[in-house]
Protein backbone atom coordinates (compact mmCIF):
# COMPACT_ATOMS: atom_id res chain seq x y z
CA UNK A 1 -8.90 95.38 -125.91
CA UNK A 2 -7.20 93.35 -123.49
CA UNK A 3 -3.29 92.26 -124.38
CA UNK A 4 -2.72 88.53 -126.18
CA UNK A 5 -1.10 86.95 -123.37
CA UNK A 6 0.42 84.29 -124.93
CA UNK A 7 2.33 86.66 -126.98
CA UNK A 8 3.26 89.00 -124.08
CA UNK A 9 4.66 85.68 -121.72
CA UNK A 10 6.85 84.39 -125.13
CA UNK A 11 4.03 81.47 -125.50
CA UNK A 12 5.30 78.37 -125.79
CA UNK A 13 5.97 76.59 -129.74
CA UNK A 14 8.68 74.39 -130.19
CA UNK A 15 12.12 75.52 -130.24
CA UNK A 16 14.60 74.41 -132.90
CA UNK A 17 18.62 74.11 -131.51
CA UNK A 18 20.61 77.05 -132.00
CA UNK A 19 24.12 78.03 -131.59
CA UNK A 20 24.90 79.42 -128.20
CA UNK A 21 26.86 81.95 -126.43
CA UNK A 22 26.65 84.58 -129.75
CA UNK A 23 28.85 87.92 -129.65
CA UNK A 24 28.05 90.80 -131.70
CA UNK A 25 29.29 89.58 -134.74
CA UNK A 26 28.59 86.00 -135.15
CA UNK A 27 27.72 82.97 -132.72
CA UNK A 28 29.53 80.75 -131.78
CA UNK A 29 29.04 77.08 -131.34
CA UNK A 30 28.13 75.35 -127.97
CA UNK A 31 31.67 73.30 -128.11
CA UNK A 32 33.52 76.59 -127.84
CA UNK A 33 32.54 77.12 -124.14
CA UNK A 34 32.55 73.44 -122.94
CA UNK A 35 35.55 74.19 -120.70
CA UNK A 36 33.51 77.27 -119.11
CA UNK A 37 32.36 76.57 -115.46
CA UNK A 38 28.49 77.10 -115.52
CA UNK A 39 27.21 80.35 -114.16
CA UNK A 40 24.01 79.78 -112.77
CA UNK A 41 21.51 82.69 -111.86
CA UNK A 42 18.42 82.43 -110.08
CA UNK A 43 16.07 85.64 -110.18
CA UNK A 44 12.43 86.72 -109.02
CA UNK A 45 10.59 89.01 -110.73
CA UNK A 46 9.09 90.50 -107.82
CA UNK A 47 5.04 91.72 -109.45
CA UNK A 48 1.62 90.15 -108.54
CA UNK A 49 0.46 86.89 -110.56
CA UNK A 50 -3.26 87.02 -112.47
CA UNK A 51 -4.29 82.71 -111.30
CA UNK A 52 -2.55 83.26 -108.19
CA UNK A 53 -3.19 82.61 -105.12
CA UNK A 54 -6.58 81.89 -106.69
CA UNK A 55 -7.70 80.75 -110.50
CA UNK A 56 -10.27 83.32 -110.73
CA UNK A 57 -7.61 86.04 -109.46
CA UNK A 58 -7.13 88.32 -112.54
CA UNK A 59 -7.60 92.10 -111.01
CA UNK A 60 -3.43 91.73 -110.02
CA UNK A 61 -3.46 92.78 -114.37
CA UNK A 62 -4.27 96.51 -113.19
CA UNK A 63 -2.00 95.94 -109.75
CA UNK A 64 0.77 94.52 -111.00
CA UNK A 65 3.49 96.56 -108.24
CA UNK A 66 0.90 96.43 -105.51
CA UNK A 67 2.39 93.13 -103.69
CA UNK A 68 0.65 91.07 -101.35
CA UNK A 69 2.45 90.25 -97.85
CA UNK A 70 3.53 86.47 -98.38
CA UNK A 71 4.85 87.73 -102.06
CA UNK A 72 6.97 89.48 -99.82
CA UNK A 73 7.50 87.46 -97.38
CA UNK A 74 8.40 84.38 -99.68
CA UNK A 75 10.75 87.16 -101.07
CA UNK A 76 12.54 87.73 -98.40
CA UNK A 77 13.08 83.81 -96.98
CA UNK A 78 14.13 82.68 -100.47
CA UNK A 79 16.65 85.60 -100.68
CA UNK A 80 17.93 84.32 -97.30
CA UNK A 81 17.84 80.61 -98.18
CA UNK A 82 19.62 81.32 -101.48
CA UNK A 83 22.64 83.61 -99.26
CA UNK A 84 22.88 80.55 -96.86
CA UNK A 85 24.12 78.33 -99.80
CA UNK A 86 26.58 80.93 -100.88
CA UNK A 87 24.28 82.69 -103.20
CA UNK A 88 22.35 85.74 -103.93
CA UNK A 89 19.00 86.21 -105.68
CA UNK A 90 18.66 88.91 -108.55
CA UNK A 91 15.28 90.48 -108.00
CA UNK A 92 13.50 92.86 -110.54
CA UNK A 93 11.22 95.03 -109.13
CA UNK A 94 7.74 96.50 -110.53
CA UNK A 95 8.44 99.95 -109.11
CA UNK A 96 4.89 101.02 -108.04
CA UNK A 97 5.42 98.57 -104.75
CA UNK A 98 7.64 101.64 -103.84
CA UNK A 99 4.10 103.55 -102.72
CA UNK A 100 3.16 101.47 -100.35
CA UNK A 101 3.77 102.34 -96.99
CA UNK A 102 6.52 100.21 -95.81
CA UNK A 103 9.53 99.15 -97.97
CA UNK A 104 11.93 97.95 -95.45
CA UNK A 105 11.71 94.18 -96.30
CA UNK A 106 13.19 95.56 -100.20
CA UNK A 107 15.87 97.45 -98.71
CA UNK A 108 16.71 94.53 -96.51
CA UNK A 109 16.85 92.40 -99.40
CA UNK A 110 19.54 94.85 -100.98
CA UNK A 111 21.40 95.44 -97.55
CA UNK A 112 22.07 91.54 -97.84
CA UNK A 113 23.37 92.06 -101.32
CA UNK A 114 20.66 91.03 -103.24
CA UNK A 115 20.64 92.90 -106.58
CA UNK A 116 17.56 94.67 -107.52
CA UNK A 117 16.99 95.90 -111.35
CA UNK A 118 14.21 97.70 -112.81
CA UNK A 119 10.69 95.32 -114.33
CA UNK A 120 9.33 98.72 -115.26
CA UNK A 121 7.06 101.35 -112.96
CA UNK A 122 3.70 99.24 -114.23
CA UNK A 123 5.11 96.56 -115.45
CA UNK A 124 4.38 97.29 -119.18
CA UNK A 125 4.85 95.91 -122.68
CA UNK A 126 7.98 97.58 -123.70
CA UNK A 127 7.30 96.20 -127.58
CA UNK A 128 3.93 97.95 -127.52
CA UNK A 129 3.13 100.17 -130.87
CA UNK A 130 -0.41 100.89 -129.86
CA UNK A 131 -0.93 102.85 -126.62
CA UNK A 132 -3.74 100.24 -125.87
CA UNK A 133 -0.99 97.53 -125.51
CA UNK A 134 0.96 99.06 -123.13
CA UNK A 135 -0.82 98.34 -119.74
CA UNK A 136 -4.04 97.35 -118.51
CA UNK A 137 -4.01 99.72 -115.79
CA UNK A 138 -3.87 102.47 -118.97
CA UNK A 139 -6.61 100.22 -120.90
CA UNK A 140 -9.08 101.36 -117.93
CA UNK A 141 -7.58 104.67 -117.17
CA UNK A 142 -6.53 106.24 -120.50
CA UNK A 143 -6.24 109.64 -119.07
CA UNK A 144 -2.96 108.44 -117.06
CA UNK A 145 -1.01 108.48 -120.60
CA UNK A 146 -3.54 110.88 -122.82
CA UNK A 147 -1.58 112.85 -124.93
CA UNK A 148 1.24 110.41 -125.15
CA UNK A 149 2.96 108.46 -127.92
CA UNK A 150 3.80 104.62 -126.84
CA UNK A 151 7.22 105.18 -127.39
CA UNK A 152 7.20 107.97 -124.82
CA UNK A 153 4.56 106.24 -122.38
CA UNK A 154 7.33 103.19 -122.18
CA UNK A 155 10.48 105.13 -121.91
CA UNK A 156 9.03 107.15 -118.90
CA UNK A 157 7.89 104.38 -116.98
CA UNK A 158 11.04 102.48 -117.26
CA UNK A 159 12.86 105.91 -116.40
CA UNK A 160 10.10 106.47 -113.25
CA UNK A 161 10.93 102.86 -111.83
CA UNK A 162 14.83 103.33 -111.94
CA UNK A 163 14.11 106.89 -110.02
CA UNK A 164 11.76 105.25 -107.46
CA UNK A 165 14.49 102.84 -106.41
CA UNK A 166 16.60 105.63 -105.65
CA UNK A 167 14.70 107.75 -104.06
CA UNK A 168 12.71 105.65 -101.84
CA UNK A 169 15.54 102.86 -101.62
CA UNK A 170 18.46 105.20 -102.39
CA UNK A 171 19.67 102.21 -104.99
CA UNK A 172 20.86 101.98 -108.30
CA UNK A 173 18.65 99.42 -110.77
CA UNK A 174 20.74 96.62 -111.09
CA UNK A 175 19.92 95.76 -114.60
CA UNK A 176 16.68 96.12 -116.70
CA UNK A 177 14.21 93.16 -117.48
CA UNK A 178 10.80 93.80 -119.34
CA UNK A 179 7.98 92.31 -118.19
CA UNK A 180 6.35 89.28 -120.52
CA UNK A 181 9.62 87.35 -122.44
CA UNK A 182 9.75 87.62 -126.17
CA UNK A 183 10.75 84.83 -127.96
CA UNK A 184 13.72 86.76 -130.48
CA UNK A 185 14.20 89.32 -127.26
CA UNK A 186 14.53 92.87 -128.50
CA UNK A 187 16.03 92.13 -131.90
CA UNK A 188 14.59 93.60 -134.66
CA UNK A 189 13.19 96.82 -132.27
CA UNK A 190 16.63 99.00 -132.35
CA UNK A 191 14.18 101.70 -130.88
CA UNK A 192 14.16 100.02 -127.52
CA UNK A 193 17.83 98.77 -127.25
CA UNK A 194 18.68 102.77 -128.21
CA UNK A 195 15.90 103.98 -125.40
CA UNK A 196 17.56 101.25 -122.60
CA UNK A 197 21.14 102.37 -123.47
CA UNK A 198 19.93 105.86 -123.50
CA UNK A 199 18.97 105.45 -120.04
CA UNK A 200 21.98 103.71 -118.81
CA UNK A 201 21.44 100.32 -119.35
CA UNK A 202 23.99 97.82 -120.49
CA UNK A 203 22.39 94.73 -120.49
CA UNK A 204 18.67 93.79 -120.54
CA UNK A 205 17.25 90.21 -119.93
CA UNK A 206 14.13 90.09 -122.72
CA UNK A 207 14.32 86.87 -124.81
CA UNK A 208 12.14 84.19 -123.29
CA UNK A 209 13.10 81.00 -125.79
CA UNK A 210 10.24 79.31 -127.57
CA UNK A 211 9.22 75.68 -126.58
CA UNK A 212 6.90 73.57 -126.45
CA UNK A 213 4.27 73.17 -123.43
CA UNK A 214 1.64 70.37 -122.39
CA UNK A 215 -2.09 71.15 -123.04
CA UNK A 216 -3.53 72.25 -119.39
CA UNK A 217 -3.77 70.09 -116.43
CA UNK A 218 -1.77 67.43 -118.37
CA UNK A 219 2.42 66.63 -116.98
CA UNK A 220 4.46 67.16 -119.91
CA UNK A 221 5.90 64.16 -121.80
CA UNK A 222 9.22 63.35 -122.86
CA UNK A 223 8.60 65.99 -126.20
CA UNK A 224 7.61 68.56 -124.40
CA UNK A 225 10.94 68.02 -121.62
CA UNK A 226 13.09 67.13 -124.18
CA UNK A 227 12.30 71.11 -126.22
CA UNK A 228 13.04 72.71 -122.55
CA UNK A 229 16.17 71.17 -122.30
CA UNK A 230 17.08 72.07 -126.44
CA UNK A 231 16.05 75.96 -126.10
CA UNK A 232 18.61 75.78 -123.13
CA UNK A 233 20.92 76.41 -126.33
CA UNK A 234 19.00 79.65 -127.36
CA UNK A 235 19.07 81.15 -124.11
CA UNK A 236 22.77 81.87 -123.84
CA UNK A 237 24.04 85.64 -123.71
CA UNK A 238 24.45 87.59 -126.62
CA UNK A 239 25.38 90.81 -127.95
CA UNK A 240 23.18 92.61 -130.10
CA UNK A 241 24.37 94.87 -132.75
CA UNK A 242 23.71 98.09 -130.81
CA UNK A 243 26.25 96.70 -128.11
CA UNK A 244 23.41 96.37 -125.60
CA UNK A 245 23.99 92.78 -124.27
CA UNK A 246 20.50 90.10 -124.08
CA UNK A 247 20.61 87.90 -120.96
CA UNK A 248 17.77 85.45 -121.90
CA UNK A 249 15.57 83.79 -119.42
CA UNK A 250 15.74 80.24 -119.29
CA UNK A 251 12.61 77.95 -120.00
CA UNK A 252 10.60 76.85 -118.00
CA UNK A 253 9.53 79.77 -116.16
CA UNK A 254 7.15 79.53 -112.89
CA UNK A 255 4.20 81.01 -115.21
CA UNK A 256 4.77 79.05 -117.99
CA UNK A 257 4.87 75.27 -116.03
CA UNK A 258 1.65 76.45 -113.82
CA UNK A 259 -0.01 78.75 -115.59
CA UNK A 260 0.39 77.44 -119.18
CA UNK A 261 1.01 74.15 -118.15
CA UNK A 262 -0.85 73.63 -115.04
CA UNK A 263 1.79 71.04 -114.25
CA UNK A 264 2.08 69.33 -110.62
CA UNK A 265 5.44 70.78 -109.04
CA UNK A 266 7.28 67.57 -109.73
CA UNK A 267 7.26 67.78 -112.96
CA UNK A 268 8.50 71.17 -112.60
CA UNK A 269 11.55 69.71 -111.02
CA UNK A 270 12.66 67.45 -113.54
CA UNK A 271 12.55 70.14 -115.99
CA UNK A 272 15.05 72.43 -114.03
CA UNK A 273 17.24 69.06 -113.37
CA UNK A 274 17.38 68.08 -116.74
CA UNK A 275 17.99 71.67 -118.23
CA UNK A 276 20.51 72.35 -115.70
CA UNK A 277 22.16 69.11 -116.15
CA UNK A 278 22.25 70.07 -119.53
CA UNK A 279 23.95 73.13 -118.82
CA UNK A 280 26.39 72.25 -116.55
CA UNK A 281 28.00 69.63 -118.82
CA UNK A 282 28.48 72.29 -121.40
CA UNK A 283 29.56 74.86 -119.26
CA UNK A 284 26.82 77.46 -120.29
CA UNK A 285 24.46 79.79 -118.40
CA UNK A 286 21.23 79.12 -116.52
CA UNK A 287 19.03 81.98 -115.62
CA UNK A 288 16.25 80.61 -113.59
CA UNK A 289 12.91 82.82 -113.94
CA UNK A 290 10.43 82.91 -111.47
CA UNK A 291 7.89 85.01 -109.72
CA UNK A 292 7.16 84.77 -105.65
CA UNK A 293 3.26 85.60 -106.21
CA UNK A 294 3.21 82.38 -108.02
CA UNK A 295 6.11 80.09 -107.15
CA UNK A 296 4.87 80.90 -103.25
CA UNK A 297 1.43 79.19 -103.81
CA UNK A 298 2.89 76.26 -105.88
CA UNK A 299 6.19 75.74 -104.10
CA UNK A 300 6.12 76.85 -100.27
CA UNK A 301 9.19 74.97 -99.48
CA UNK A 302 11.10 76.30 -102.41
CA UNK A 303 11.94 72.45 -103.31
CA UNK A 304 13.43 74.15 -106.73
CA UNK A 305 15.59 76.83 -105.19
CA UNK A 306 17.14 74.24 -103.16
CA UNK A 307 16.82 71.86 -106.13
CA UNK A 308 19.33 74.80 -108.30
CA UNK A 309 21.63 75.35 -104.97
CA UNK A 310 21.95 71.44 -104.49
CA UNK A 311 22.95 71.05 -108.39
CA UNK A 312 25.44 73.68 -108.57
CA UNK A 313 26.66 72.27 -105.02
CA UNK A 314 26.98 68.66 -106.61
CA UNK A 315 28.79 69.73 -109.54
CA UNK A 316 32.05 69.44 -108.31
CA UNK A 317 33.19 72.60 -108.93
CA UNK A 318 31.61 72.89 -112.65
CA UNK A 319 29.13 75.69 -111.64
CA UNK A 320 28.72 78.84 -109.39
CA UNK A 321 25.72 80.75 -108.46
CA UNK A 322 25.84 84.13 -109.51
CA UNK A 323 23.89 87.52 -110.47
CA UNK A 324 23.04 88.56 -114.29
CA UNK A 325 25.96 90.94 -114.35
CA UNK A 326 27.86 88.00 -114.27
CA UNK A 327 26.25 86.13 -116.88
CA UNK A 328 26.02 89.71 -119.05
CA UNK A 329 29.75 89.85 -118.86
CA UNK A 330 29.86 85.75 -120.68
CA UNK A 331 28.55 87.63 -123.59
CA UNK A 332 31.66 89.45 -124.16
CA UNK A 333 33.75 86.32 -124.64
């Protein structure tokens, strides 16, 4: 039974405005940060894309670590691009690229002080109940987890991927995200906050906002811009009562514009201008989602990381690129 992948990307309904910037406790409304300069994060979850570089690619779903060269290769020239303008790019890695035979282009990446946190060993469904909905590399090969309870099967793969990175990288995993977003992030499953602050973990990026999308092959209209821009509000950083902090992603994501959406690259530009726009003025947080296996194909002259570095550049001083460990620490006020 394969996953509902809709559900496991944090599909796409429309989002209702929230309050923003909410500490364990109580939010807080939007107003109370409008002096705040605009931290702005841009991050690659660094995995293979099922549609990408080809529509009827889908056997990346049971190879999810095993990157292709220009993944890495787009990788590495963004991460270089984005240091040229003052920045760095916060990659999360899907540990299993750690067996392949060469890794210096990662360790490069983190010599030039580019953060790297953990996406999981397999990139699996940390929310998963039934072993089944785990992985589909564990779908076909059951025997890898027989014996198992999912609880277990998660934990150890999100332990195996932050002792991969240092032992073949001799890093420290800057930072946890689970793969797929989830619309209300990890609230409601204390479980997994306890099992990530168990292992060391003090923030995790997991809530993925819900908004609304175009059907396929159609640009989105003004509704379906207009809920990007208003979930911009919901994906602020939070605490959560466990005192692990929740660095959402912020819509749109890479997958969801040209997978979901199958939208032309343009009108995946005027979403990030308008959101950020929108963030800027209110002195929030931006943390820019994408993946190289897809945003390579779709965008080979990253026109929307430059788009991000121009905006902050043009704010006059209103913004800053940064990491997640600088938007984590927003969410303590």
């Amino acid at each position: 039974m394969h996953l509902d992948r809709r559900r496991f990307l944090g599909a796409s309904l429309a989002a209702a405005a929230g309050m923003s910037f909410p500490r364990r406790g109580g939010p807080v409304r939007a107003g109370d940060d409008a002096n705040h300069k605009a931290t702005i994060a841009i991050t690659l979850d660094l995995e293979m894309s099922r549609n990408f570089p080809d529509w009827e690619d889908t056997h990346w779903d049971y190879e999810k670590g095993n990157l292709d060269q220009p993944s890495k290769d787009y990788t590495a020239a963004a991460c270089r691009r984005v240091a040229e303008r003052g920045g760095r790019i916060h990659c999360f890695s899907v540990a299993r690229v750690l067996e392949q035979e060469n890794v210096d282009w990662l360790a490069e990446i983190h010599a030039a002080g580019h953060p790297i946190g953990n996406h999981t060993y397999d990139h699996v469904n940390v929310l998963a109940t039934r072993t089944e909905d785990i992985q589909f590399r564990f779908h076909r090969a059951p025997w890898l987890v027989e014996g198992r309870q999912p609880a277990e099967i998660i934990a150890e793969n999100v332990r195996l991927a932050t002792l991969a990175l240092r032992e073949r990288l001799g890093v420290e995993a800057a930072g946890f995200r689970t793969p797929g977003g989830f619309a209300e992030g990890l609230s409601g499953r204390e479980d997994v906050q306890e099992m990530l602050l168990a292992q060391g973990f003090s923030w995790v990026s997991s809530k993925y906002p819900a908004h609304a999308n175009s059907e396929p092959l159609m640009p989105p209209g003004e509704d379906v811009l207009a809920s990007i821009v208003a979930a911009q509000e919901l994906a602020q950083p939070f605490v959560y009562p466990s005192g692990l902090i929740e660095v959402p992603m912020s819509p749109i994501s890479d997958i969801g514009a040209f997978r979901g959406g199958r939208w032309p690259l343009e009108s995946f530009l005027t979403a990030i201008r308008r959101s950020m726009e929108h963030v800027i003025e209110r002195g929030w947080t931006f943390d820019f989602l994408a993946h190289p296996s897809c945003l390579g194909v779709v965008d080979p002259e990253f026109r929307a990381i430059d788009l991000i570095c121009d905006l902050v550049e043009q704010s006059g001083g209103r913004a800053e690129l940064a990491d997640l460990h600088a938007l984590a620490a927003r969410a303590k006020g």
